[in-house]
C-alpha atoms as a PDB file:
ATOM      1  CA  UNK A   1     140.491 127.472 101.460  1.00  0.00           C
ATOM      2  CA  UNK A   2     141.531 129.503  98.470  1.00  0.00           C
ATOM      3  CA  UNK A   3     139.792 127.253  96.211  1.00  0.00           C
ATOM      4  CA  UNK A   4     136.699 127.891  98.348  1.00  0.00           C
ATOM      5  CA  UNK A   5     137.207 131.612  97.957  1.00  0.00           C
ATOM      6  CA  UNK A   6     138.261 131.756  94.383  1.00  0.00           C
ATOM      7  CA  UNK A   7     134.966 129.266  93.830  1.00  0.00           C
ATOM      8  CA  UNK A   8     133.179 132.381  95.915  1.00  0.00           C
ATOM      9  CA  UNK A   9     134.202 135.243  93.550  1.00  0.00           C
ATOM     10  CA  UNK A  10     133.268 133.674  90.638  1.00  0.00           C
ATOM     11  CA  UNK A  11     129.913 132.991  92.002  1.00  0.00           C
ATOM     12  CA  UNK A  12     129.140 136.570  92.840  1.00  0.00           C
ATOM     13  CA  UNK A  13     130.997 137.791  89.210  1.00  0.00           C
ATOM     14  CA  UNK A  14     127.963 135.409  87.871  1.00  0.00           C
ATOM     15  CA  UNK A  15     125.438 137.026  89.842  1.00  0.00           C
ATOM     16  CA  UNK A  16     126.939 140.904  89.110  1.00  0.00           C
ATOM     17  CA  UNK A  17     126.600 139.431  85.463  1.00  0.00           C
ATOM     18  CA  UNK A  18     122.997 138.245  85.907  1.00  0.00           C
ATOM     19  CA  UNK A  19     121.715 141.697  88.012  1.00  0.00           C
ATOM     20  CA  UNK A  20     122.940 143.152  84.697  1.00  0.00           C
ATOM     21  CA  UNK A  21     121.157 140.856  82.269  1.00  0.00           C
ATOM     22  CA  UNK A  22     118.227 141.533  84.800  1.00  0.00           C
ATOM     23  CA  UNK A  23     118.426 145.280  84.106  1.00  0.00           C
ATOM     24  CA  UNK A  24     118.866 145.058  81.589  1.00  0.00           C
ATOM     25  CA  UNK A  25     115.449 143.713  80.741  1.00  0.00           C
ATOM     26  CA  UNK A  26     113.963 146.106  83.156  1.00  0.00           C
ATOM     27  CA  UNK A  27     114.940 149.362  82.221  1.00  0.00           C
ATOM     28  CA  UNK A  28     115.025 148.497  78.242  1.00  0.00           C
ATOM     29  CA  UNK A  29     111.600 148.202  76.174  1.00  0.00           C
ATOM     30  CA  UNK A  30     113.309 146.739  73.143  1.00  0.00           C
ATOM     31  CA  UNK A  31     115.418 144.428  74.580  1.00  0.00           C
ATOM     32  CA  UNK A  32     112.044 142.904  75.787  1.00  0.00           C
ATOM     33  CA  UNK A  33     110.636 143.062  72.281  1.00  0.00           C
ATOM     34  CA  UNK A  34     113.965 141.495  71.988  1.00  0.00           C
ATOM     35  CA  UNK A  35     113.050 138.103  74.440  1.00  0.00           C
ATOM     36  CA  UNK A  36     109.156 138.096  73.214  1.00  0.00           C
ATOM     37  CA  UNK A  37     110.874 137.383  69.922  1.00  0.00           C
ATOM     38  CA  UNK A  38     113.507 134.629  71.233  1.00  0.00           C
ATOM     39  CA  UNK A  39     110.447 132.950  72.247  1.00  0.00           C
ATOM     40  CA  UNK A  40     108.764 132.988  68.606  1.00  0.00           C
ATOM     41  CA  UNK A  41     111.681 132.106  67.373  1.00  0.00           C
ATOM     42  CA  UNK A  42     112.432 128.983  69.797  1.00  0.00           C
ATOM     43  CA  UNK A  43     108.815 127.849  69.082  1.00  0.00           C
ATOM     44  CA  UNK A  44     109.255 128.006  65.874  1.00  0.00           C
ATOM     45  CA  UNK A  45     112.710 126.156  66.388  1.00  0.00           C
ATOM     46  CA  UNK A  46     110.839 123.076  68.268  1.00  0.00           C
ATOM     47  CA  UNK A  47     107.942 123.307  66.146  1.00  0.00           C
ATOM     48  CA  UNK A  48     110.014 122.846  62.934  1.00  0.00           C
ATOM     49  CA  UNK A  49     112.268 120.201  64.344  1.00  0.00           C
ATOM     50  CA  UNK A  50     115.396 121.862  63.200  1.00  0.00           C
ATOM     51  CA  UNK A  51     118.940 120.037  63.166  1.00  0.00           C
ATOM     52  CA  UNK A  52     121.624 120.354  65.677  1.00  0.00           C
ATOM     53  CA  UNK A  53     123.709 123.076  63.208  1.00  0.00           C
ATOM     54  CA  UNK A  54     120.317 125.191  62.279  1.00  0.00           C
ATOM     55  CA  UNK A  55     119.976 125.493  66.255  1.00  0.00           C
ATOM     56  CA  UNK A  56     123.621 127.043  66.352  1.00  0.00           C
ATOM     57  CA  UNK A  57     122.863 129.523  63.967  1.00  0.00           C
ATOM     58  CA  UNK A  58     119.822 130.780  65.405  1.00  0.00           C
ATOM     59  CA  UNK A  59     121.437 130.596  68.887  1.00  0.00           C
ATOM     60  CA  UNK A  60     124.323 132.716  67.516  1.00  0.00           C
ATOM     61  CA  UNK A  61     121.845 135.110  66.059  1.00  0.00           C
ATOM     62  CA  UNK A  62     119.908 135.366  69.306  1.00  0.00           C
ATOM     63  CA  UNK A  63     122.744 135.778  71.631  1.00  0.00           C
ATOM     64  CA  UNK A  64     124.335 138.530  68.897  1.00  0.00           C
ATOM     65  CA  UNK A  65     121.604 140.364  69.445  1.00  0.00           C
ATOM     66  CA  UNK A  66     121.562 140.178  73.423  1.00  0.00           C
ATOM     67  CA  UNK A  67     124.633 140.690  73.653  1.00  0.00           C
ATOM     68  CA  UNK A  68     124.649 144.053  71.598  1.00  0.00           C
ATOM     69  CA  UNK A  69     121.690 144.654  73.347  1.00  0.00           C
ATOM     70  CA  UNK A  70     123.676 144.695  76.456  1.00  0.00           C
ATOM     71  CA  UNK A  71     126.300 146.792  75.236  1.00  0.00           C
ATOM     72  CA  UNK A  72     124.202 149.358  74.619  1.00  0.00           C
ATOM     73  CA  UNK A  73     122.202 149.649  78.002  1.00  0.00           C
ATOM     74  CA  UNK A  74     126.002 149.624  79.681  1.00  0.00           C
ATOM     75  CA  UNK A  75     127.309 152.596  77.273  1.00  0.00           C
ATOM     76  CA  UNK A  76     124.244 154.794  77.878  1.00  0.00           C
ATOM     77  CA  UNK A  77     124.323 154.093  81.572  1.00  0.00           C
ATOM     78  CA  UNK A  78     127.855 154.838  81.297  1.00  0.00           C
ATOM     79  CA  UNK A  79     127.324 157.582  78.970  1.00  0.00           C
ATOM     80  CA  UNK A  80     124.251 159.481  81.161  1.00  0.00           C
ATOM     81  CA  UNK A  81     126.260 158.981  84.532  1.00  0.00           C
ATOM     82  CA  UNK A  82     129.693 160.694  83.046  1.00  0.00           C
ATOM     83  CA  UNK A  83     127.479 163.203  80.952  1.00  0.00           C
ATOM     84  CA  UNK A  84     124.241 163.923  82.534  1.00  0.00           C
ATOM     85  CA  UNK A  85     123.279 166.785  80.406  1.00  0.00           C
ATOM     86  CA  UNK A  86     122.972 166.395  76.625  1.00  0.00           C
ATOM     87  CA  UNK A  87     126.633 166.166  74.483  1.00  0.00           C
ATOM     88  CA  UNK A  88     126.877 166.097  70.889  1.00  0.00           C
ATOM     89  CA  UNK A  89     129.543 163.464  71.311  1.00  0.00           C
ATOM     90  CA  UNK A  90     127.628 161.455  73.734  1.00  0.00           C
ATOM     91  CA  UNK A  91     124.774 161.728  71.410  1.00  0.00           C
ATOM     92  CA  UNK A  92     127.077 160.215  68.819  1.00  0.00           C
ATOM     93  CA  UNK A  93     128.423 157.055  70.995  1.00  0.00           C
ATOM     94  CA  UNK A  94     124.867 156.335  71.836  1.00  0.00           C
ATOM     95  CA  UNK A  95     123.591 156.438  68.470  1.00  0.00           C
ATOM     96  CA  UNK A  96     126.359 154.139  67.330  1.00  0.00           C
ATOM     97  CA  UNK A  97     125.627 151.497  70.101  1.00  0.00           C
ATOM     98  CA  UNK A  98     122.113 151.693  69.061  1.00  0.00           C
ATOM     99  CA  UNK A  99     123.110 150.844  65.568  1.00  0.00           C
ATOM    100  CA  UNK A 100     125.044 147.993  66.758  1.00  0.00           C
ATOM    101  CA  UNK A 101     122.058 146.831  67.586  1.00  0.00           C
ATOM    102  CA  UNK A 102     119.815 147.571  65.006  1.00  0.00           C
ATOM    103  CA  UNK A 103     122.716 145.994  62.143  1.00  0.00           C
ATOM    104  CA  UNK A 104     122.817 143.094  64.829  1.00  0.00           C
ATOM    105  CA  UNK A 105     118.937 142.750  64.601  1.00  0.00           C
ATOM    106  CA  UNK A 106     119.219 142.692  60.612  1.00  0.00           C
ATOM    107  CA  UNK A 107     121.602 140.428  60.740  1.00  0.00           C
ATOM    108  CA  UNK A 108     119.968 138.504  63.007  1.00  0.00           C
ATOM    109  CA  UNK A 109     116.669 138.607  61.093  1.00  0.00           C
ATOM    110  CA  UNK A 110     118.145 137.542  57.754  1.00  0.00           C
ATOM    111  CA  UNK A 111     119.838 134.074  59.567  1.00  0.00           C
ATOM    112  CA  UNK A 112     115.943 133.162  60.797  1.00  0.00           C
ATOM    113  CA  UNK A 113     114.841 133.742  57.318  1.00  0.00           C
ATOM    114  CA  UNK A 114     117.486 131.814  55.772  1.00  0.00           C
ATOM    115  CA  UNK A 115     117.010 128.771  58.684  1.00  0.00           C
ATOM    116  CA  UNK A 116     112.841 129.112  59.281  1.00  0.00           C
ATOM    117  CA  UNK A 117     111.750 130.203  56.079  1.00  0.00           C
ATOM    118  CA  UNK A 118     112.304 127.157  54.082  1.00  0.00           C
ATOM    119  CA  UNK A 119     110.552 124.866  56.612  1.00  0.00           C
ATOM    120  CA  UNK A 120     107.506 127.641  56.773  1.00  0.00           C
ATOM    121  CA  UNK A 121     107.540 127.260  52.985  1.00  0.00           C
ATOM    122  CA  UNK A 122     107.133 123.593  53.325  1.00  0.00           C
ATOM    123  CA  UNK A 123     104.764 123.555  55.792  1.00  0.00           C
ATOM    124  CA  UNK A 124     102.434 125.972  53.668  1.00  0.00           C
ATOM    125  CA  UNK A 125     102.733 123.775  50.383  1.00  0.00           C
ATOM    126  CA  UNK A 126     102.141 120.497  52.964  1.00  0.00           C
ATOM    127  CA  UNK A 127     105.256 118.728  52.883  1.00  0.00           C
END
């Protein structure tokens, strides 16, 4: 029985996760910009038949950026319930998650270069 109930809890901690992953997506324009590329980006991945360790890379990239992503919509959720009205210090923690974003972006940007663009070169020359 406590097995059962344990097995329980963790099943509704994965769906509390997923309702924010959902809201994620909902409530934040560029975290959809965010999945429209994923989707380039795994096309791209099948298209080019990368190798097992390129795929870990661009996974790592991809779920870097989610992640921050995700960070950000909880600490401006967080941010507007505790401080409804504008704070310069609020101001400040939001800007920062948003640039933990935008440097995990970058950073995520550079890694497809370095794993898509030599296949896109090849494929333009016809190898």
């Amino acid at each position: 029985m406590k097995l059962e109930a344990a097995l329980r809890a963790r099943a509704r901690s994965f769906a509390h996760a997923g309702a924010g992953i959902g809201a994620m997506f909902r409530t934040q324009p560029n975290a959809r910009i965010h999945a429209a590329v994923t989707v380039v980006i795994v096309g791209l991945g099948i298209f080019f038949d990368l190798s097992g360790g390129e795929w870990c890379w661009l996974v790592i990239a991809i779920s870097l950026v989610l992640a921050a992503e995700c960070f950000n919509t909880a600490l401006e959720a967080l941010a507007d319930a505790v401080a409804p009205d504008p704070h310069p210090l609020v101001g400040r923690a939001k800007d920062a998650a948003a640039g933990a974003v935008l440097l995990a972006a970058i950073g995520a940007g550079v890694i497809g270069l370095l794993v898509l663009g030599p296949h896109a070169l090849d494929s333009l020359r016809g190898v």
